[in-house]
C-alpha atoms as a PDB file:
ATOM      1  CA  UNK A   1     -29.905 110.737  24.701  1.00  0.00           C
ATOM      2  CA  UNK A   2     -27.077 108.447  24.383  1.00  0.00           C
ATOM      3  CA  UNK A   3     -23.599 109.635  22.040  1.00  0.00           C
ATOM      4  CA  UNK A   4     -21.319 107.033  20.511  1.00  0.00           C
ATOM      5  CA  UNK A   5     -17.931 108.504  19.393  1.00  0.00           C
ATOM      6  CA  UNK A   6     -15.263 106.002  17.361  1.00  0.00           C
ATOM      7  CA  UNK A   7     -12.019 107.436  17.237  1.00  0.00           C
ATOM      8  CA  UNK A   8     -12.306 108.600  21.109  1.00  0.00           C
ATOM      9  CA  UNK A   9      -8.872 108.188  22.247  1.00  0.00           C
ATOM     10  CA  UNK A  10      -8.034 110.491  19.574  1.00  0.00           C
ATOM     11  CA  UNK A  11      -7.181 114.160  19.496  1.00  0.00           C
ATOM     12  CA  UNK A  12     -11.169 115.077  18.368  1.00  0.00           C
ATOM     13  CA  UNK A  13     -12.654 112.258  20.082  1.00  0.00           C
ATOM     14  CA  UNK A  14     -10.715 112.890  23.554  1.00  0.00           C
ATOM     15  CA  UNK A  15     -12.404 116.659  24.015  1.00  0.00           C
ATOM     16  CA  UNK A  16     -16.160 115.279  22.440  1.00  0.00           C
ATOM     17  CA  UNK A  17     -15.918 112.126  25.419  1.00  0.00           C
ATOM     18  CA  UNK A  18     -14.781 115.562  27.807  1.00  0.00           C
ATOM     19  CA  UNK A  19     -17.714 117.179  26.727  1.00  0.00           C
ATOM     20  CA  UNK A  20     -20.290 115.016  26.605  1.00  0.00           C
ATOM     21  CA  UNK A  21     -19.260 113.800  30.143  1.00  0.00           C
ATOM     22  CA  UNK A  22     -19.762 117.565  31.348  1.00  0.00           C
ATOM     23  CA  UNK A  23     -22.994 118.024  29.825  1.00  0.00           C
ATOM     24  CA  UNK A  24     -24.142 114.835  31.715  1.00  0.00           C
ATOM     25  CA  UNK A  25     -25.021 112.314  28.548  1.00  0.00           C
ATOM     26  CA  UNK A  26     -24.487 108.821  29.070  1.00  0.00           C
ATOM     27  CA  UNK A  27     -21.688 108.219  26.389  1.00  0.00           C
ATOM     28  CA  UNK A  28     -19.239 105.159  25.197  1.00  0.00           C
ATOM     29  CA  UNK A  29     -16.282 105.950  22.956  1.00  0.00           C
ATOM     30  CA  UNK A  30     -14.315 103.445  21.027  1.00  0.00           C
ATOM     31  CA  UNK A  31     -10.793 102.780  19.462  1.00  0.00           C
ATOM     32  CA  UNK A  32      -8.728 100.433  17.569  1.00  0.00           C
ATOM     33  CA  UNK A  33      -6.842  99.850  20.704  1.00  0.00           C
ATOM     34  CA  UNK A  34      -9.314 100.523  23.183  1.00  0.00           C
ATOM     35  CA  UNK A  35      -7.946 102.319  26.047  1.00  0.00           C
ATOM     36  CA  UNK A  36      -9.916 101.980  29.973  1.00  0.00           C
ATOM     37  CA  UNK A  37      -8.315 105.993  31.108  1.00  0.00           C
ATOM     38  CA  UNK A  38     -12.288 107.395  30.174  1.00  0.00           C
ATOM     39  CA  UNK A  39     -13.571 105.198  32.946  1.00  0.00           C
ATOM     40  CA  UNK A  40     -10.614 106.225  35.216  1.00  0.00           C
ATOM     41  CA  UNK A  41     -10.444 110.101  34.298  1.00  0.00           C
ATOM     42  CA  UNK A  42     -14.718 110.680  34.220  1.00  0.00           C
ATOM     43  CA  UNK A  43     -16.524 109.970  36.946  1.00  0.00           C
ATOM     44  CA  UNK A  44     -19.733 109.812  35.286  1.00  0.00           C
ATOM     45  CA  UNK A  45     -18.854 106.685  33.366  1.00  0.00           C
ATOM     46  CA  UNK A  46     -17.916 107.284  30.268  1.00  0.00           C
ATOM     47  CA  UNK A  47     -15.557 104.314  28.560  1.00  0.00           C
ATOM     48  CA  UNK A  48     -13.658 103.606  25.181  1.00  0.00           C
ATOM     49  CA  UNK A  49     -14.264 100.293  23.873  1.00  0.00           C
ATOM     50  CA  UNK A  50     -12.068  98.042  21.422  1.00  0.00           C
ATOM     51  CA  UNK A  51     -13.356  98.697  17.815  1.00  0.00           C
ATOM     52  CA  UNK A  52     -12.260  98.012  14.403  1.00  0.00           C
ATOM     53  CA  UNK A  53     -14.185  99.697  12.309  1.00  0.00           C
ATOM     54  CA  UNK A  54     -12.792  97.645   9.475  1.00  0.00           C
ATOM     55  CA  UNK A  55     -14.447  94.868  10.465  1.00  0.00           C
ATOM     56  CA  UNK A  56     -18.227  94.882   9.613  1.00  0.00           C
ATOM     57  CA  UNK A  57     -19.443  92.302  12.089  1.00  0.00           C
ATOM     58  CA  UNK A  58     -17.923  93.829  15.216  1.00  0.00           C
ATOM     59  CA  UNK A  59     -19.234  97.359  14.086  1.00  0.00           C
ATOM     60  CA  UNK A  60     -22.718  96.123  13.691  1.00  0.00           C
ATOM     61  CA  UNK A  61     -22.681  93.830  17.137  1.00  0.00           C
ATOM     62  CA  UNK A  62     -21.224  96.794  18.861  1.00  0.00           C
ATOM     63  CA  UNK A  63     -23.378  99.423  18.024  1.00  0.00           C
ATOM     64  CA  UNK A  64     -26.645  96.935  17.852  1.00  0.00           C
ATOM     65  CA  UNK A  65     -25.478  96.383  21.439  1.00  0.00           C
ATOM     66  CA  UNK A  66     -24.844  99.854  22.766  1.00  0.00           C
ATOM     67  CA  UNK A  67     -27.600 101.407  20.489  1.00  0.00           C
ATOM     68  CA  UNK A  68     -26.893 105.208  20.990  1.00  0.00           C
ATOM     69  CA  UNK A  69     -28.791 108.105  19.715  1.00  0.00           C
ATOM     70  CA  UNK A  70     -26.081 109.692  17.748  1.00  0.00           C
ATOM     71  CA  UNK A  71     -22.687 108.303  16.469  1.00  0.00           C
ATOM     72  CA  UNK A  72     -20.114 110.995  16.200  1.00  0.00           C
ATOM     73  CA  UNK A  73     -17.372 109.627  13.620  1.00  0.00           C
ATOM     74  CA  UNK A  74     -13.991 110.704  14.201  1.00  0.00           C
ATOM     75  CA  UNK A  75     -11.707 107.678  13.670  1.00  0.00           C
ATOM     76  CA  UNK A  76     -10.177 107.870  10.615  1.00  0.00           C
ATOM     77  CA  UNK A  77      -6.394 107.630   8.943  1.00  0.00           C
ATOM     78  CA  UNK A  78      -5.028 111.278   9.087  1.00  0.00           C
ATOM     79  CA  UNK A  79      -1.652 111.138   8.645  1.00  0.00           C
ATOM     80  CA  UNK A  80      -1.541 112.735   5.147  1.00  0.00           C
ATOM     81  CA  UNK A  81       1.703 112.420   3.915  1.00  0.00           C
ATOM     82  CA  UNK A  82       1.962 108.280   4.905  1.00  0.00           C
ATOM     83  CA  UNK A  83      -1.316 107.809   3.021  1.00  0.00           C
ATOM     84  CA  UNK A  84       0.984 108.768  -0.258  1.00  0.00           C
ATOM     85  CA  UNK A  85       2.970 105.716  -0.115  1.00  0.00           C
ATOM     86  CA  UNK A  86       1.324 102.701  -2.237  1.00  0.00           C
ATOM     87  CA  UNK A  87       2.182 100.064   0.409  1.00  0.00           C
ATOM     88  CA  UNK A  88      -0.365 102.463   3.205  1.00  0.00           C
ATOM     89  CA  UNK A  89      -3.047 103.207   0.484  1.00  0.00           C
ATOM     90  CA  UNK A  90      -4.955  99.581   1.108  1.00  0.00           C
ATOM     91  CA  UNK A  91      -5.133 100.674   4.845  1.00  0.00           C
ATOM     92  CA  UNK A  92      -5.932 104.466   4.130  1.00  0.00           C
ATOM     93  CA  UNK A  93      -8.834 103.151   1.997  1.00  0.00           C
ATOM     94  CA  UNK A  94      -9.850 100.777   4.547  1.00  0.00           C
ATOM     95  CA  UNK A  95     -10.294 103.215   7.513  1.00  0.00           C
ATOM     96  CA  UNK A  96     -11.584 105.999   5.614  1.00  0.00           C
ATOM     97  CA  UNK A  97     -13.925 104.305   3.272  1.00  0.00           C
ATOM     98  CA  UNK A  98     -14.959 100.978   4.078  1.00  0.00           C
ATOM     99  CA  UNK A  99     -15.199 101.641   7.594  1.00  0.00           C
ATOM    100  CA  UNK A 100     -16.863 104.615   7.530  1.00  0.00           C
ATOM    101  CA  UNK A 101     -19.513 102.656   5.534  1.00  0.00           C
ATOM    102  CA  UNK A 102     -19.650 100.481   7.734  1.00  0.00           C
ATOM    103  CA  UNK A 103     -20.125 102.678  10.434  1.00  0.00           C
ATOM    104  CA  UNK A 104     -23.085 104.402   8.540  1.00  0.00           C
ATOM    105  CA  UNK A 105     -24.794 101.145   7.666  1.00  0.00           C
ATOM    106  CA  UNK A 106     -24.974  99.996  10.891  1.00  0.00           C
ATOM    107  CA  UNK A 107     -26.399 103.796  12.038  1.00  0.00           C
ATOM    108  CA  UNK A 108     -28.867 103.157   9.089  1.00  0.00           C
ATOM    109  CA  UNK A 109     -30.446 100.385  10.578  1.00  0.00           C
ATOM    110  CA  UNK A 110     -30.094 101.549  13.983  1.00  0.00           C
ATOM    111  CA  UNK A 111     -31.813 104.712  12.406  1.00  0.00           C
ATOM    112  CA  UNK A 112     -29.902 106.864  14.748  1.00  0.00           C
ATOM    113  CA  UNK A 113     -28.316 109.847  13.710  1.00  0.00           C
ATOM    114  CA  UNK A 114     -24.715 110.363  12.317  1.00  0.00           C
ATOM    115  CA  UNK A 115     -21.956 113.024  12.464  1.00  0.00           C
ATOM    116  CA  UNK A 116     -19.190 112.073  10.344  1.00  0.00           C
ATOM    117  CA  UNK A 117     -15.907 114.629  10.566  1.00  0.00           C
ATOM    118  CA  UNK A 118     -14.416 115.414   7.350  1.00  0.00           C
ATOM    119  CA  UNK A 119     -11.845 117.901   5.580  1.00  0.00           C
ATOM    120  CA  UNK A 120     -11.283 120.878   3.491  1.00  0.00           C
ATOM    121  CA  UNK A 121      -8.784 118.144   1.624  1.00  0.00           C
ATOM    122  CA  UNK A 122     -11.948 117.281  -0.175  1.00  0.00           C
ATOM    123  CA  UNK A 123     -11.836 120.191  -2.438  1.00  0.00           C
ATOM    124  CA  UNK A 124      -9.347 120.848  -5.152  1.00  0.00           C
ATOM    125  CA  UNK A 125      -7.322 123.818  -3.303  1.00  0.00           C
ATOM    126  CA  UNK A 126      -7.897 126.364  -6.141  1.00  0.00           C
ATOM    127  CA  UNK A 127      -8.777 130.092  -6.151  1.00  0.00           C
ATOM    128  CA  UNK A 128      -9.251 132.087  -3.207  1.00  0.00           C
ATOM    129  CA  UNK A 129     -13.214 131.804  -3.040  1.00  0.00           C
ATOM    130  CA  UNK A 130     -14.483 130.654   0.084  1.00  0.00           C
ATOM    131  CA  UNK A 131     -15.746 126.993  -0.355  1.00  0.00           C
ATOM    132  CA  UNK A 132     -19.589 126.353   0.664  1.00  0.00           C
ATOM    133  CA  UNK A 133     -20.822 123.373   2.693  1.00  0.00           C
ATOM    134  CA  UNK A 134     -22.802 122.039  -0.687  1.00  0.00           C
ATOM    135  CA  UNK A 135     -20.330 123.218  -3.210  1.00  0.00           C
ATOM    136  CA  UNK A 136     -19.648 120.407  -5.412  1.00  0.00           C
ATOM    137  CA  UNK A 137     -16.088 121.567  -6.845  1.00  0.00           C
ATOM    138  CA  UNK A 138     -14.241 118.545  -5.440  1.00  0.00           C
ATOM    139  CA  UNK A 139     -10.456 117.797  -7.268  1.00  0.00           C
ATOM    140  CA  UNK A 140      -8.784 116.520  -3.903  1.00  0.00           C
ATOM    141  CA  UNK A 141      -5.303 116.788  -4.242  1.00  0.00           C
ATOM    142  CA  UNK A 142      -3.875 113.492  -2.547  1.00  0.00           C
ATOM    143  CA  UNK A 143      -5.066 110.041  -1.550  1.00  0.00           C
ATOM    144  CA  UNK A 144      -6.318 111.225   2.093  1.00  0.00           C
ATOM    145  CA  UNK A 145      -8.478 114.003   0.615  1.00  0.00           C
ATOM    146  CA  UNK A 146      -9.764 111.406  -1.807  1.00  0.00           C
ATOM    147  CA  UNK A 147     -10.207 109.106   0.806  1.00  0.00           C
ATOM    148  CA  UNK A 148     -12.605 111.314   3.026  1.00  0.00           C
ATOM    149  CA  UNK A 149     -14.524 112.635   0.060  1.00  0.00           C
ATOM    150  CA  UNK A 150     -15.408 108.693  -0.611  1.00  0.00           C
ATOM    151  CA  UNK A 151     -16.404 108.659   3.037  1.00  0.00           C
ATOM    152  CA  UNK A 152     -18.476 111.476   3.003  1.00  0.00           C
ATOM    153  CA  UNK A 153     -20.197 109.803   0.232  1.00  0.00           C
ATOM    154  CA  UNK A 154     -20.794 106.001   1.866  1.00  0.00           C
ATOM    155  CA  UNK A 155     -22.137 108.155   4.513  1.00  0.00           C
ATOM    156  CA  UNK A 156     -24.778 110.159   2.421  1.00  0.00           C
ATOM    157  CA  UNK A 157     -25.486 107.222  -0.145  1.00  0.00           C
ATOM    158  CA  UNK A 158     -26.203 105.179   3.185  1.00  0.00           C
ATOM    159  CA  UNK A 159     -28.102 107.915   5.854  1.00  0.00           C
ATOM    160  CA  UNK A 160     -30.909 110.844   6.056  1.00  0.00           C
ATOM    161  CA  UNK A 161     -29.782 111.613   9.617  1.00  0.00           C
ATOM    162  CA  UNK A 162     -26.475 113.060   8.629  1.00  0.00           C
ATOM    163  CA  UNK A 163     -24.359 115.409   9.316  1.00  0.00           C
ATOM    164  CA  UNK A 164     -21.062 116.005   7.762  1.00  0.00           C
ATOM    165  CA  UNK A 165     -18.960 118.633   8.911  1.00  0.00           C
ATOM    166  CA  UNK A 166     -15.745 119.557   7.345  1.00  0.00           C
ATOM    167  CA  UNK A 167     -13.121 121.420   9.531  1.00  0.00           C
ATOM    168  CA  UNK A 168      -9.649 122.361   8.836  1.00  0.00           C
ATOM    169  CA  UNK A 169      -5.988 123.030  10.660  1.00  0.00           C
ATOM    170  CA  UNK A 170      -7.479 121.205  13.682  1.00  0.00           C
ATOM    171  CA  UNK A 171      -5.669 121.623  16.757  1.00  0.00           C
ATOM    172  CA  UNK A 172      -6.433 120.299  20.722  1.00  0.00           C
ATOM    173  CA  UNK A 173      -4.867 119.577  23.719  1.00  0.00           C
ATOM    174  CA  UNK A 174      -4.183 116.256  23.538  1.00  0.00           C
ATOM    175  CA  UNK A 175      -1.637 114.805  20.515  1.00  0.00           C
ATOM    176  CA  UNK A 176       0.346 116.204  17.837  1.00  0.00           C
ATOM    177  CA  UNK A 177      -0.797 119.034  15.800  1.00  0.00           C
ATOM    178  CA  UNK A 178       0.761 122.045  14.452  1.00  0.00           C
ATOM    179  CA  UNK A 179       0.873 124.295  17.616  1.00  0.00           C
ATOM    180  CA  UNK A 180       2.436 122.113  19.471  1.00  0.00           C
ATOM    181  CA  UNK A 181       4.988 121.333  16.909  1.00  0.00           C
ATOM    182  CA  UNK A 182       5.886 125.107  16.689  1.00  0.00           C
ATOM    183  CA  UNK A 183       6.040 125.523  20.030  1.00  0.00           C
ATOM    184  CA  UNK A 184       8.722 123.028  20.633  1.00  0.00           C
ATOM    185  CA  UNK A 185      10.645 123.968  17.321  1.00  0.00           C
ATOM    186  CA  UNK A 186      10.530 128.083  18.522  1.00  0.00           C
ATOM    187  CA  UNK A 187      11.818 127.221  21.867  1.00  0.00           C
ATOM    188  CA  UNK A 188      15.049 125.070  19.616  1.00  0.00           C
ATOM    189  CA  UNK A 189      15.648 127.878  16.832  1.00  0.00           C
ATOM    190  CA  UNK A 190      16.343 131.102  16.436  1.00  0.00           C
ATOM    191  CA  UNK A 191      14.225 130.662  13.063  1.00  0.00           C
ATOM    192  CA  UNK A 192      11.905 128.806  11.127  1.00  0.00           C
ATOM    193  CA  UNK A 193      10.344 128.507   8.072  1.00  0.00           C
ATOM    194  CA  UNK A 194       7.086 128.407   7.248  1.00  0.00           C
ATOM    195  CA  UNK A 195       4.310 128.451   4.066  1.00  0.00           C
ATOM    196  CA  UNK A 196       2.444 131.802   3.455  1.00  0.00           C
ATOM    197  CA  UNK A 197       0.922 130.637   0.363  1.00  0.00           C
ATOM    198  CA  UNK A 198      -2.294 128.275   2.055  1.00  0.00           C
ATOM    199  CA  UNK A 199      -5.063 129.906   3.941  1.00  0.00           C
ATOM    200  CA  UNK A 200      -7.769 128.843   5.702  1.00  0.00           C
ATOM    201  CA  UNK A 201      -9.032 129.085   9.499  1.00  0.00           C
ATOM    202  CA  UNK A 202      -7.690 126.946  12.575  1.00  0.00           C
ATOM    203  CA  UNK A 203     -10.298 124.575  14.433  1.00  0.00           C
ATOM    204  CA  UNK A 204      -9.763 124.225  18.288  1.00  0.00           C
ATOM    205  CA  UNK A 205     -10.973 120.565  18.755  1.00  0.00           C
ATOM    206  CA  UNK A 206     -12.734 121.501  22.265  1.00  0.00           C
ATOM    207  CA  UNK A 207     -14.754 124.118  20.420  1.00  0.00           C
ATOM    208  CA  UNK A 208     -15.599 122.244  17.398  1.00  0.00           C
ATOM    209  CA  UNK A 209     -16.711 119.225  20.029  1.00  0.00           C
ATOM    210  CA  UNK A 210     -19.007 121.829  21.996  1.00  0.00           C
ATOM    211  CA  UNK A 211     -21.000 122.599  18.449  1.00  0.00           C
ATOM    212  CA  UNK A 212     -20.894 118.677  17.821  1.00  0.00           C
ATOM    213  CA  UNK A 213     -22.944 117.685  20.660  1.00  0.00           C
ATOM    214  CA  UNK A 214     -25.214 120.567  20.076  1.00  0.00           C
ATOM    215  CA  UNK A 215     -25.861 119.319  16.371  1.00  0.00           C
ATOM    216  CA  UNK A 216     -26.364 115.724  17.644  1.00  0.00           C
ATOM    217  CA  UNK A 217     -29.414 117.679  19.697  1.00  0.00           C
ATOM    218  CA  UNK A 218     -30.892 118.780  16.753  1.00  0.00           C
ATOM    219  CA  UNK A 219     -32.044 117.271  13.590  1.00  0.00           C
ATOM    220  CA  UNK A 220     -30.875 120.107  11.167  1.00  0.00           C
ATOM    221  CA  UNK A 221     -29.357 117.631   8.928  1.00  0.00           C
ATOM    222  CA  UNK A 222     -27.069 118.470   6.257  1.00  0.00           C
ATOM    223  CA  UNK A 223     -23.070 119.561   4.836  1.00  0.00           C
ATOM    224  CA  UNK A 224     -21.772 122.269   7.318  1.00  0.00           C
ATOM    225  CA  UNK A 225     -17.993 123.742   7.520  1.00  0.00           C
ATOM    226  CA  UNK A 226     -17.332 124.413  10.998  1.00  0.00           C
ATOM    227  CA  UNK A 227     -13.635 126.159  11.579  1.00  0.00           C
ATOM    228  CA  UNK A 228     -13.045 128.854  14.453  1.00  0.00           C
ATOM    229  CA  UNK A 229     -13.719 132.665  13.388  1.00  0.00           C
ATOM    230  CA  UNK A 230     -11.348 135.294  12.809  1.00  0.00           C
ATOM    231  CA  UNK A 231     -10.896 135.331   9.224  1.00  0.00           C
ATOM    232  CA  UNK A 232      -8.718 133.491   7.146  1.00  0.00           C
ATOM    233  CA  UNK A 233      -5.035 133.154   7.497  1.00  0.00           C
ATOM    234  CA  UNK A 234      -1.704 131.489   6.130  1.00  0.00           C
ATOM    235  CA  UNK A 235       0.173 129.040   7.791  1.00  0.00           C
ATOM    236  CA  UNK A 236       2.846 131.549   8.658  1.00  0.00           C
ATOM    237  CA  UNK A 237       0.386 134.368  10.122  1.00  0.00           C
ATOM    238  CA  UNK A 238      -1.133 131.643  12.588  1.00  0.00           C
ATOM    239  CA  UNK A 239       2.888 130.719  13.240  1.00  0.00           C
ATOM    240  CA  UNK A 240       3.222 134.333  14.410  1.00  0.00           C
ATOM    241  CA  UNK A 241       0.676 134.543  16.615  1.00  0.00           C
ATOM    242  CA  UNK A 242       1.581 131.217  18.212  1.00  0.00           C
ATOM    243  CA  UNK A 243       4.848 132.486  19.054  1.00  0.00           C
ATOM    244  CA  UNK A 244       3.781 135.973  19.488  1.00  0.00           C
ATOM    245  CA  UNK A 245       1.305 134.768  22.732  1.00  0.00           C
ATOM    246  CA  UNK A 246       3.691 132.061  23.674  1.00  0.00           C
ATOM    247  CA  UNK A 247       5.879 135.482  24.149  1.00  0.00           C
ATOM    248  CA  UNK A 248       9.293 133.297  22.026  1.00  0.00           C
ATOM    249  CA  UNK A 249      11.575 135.458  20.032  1.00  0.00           C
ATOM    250  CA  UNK A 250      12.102 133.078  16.878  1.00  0.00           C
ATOM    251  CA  UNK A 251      11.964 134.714  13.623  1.00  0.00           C
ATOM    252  CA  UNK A 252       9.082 133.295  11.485  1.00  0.00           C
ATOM    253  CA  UNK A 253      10.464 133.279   7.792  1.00  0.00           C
ATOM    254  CA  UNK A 254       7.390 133.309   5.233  1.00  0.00           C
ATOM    255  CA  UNK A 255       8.107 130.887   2.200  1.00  0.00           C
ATOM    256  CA  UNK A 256       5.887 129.584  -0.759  1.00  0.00           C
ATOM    257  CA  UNK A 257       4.823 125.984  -0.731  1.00  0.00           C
ATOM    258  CA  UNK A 258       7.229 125.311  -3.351  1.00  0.00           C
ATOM    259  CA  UNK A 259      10.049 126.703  -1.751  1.00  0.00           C
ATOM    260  CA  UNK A 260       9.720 124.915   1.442  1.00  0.00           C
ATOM    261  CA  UNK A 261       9.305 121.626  -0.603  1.00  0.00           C
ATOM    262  CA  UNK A 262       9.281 118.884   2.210  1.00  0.00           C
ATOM    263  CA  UNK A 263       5.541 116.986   1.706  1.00  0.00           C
ATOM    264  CA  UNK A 264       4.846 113.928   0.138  1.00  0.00           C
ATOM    265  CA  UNK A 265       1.537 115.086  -0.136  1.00  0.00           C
ATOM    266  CA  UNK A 266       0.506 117.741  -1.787  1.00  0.00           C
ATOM    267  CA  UNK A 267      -1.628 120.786  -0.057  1.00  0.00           C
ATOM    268  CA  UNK A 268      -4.487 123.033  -0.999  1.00  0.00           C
ATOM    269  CA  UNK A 269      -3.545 126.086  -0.868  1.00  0.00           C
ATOM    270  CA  UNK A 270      -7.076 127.507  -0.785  1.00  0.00           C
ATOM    271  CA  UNK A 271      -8.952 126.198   2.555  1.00  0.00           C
ATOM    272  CA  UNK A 272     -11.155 128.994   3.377  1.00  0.00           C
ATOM    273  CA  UNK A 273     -14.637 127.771   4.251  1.00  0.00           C
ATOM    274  CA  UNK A 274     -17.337 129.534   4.667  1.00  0.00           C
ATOM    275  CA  UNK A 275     -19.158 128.805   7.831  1.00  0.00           C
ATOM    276  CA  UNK A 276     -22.488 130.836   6.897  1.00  0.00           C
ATOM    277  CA  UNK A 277     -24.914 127.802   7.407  1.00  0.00           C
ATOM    278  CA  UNK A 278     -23.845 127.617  10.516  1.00  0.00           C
ATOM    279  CA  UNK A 279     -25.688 130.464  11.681  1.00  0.00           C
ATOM    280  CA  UNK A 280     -27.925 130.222   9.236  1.00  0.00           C
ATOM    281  CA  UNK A 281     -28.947 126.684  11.131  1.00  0.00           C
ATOM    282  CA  UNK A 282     -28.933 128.767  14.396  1.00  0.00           C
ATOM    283  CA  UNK A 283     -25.541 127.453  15.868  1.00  0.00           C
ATOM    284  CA  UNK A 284     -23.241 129.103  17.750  1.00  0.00           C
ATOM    285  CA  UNK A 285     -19.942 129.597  15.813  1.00  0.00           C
ATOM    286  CA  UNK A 286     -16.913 128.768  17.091  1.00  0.00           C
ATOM    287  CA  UNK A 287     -14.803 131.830  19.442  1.00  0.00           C
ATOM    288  CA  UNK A 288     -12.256 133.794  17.442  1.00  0.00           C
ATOM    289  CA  UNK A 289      -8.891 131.181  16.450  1.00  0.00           C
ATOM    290  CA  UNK A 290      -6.797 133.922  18.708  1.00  0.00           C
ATOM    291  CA  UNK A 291      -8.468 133.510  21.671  1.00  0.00           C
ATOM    292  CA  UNK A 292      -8.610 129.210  20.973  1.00  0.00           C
ATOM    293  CA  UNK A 293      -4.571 129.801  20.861  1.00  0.00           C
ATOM    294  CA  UNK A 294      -4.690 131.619  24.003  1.00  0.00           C
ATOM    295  CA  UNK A 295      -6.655 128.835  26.033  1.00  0.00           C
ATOM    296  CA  UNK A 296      -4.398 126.096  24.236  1.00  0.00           C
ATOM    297  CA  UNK A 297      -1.367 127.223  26.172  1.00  0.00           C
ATOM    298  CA  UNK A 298      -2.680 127.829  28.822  1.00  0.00           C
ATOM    299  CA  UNK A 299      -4.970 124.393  28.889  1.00  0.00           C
ATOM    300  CA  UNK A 300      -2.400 122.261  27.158  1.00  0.00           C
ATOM    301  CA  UNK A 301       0.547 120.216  28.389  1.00  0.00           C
ATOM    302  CA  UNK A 302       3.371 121.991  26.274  1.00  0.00           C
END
């Protein structure tokens, strides 16, 4: 079986080439820049190729010419609050719309199989009910969340063998994310602020690309939330236990979403998703988001 993963030099994509690579499947990754480090750092082969997934043609001649067995579809735009701004929005659309429809039609006729990586941003935020994988109570919020939802649906309007997978607070070992930010503000301030009014569940990006490859071994199509277990949380009780195993001293402040007041964008404050088809499907859940934070520092460059 041979994986395909676009967005591979990316925070995601990085840990799913990683994975793949140590469960022995031939695999090629690509990027908008490319990047030859998988071919240096993996001895099995692995390599990120040059890809626009803008552009239709080079999609289809690139995947016609790899041909792989599943297509794991990271790339996308995720920086939230740029998307906001009117001049980004043509991009933002590009990425996450038309090139993820792209990237499905070209699976279509390949008739391989598809795992396309979306967001709790989908749904409108509201309430404190856990949202279901095939809950249809989307409102998002801001242009990204409306964005992915459109993705999600070029990818079912265009495939049977799909999966999409929604995750949340992702966090990995390689780029920026919110652990890392904390860690280097708490180890700067005596204090910080942060929001205690959005909950959901972190997703450790080397877990969530362990249940990734084990979907792209099954065909148990379908909507799935995938998030690490422990129960859901706010912003400032995952900030506490950052800096409670990290073993800093700074005083975590908890404030509302209005009264920290610094996004462009504006946030659900409801992301709890409920991972029950998960099992149901007979996957292995993800390990509890404490012990993720307590491999992070010790796995992660900090």
């Amino acid at each position: 079986m041979k994986f395909f993963v676009t967005g591979a030099c990316g925070q995601l994509g990085r840990d799913l080439m990683m994975e793949l690579t140590k469960r022995g499947y031939e695999s090629v990754g690509s990027d908008i820049f490319g990047n030859t480090e998988f071919s240096e750092n993996y001895d099995r082969g692995a390599s990120c190729l040059q890809l626009d997934i803008t552009d239709d043609d080079a999609v289809n001649k690139v995947l016609s010419e790899e041909k792989p067995d599943v297509v794991i579809h990271c790339a996308a735009w995720t920086a939230v609050d740029l998307a906001e701004e009117e001049d980004r929005q043509e991009q933002v659309w590009a990425v996450n719309v038309d090139g993820t429809k792209n990237i499905a039609d070209a699976c279509k006729h390949l008739g391989c199989k598809l795992i396309y990586i979306s967001t709790d941003y989908v749904f409108d935020g509201q309430g404190v009910t856990p949202w279901k994988p095939d809950d249809s109570s989307f409102g998002p919020l801001n242009f990204y969340g409306k964005s992915k939802l459109q993705g999600e649906s070029a990818v079912f309007n265009a495939m049977e063998k799909l999966f999409i997978v929604r995750i949340a607070w992702a966090f990995g070992r390689n780029g920026s994310n919110f652990v890392r930010t904390m860690i280097k503000i708490g180890r700067k301030h005596d204090r910080v602020r942060v929001v205690n009014d959005q909950v959901g569940t972190p997703t450790y990006t080397p877990d969530l690309a362990r249940l990734l490859v084990d979907m792209g071994e099954t065909e148990k199509y379908g909507y799935y939330h995938a998030t690490n277990e422990g129960g859901y949380i706010s912003w400032y009780d995952f900030c506490c236990n950052i800096y409670e195993q990290a073993g800093l001293p700074t005083e975590v402040i908890p404030v509302t979403t209005q009264e920290y007041g610094l996004s462009k964008a504006a946030r659900p404050q409801n992301s709890r998703l409920d991972k029950s088809k998960l099992i149901e499907a007979g996957f292995e859940p993800l390990p509890d988001w404490r012990d993720a934070v307590a491999r992070y520092l010790r796995e992660a460059e900090l």
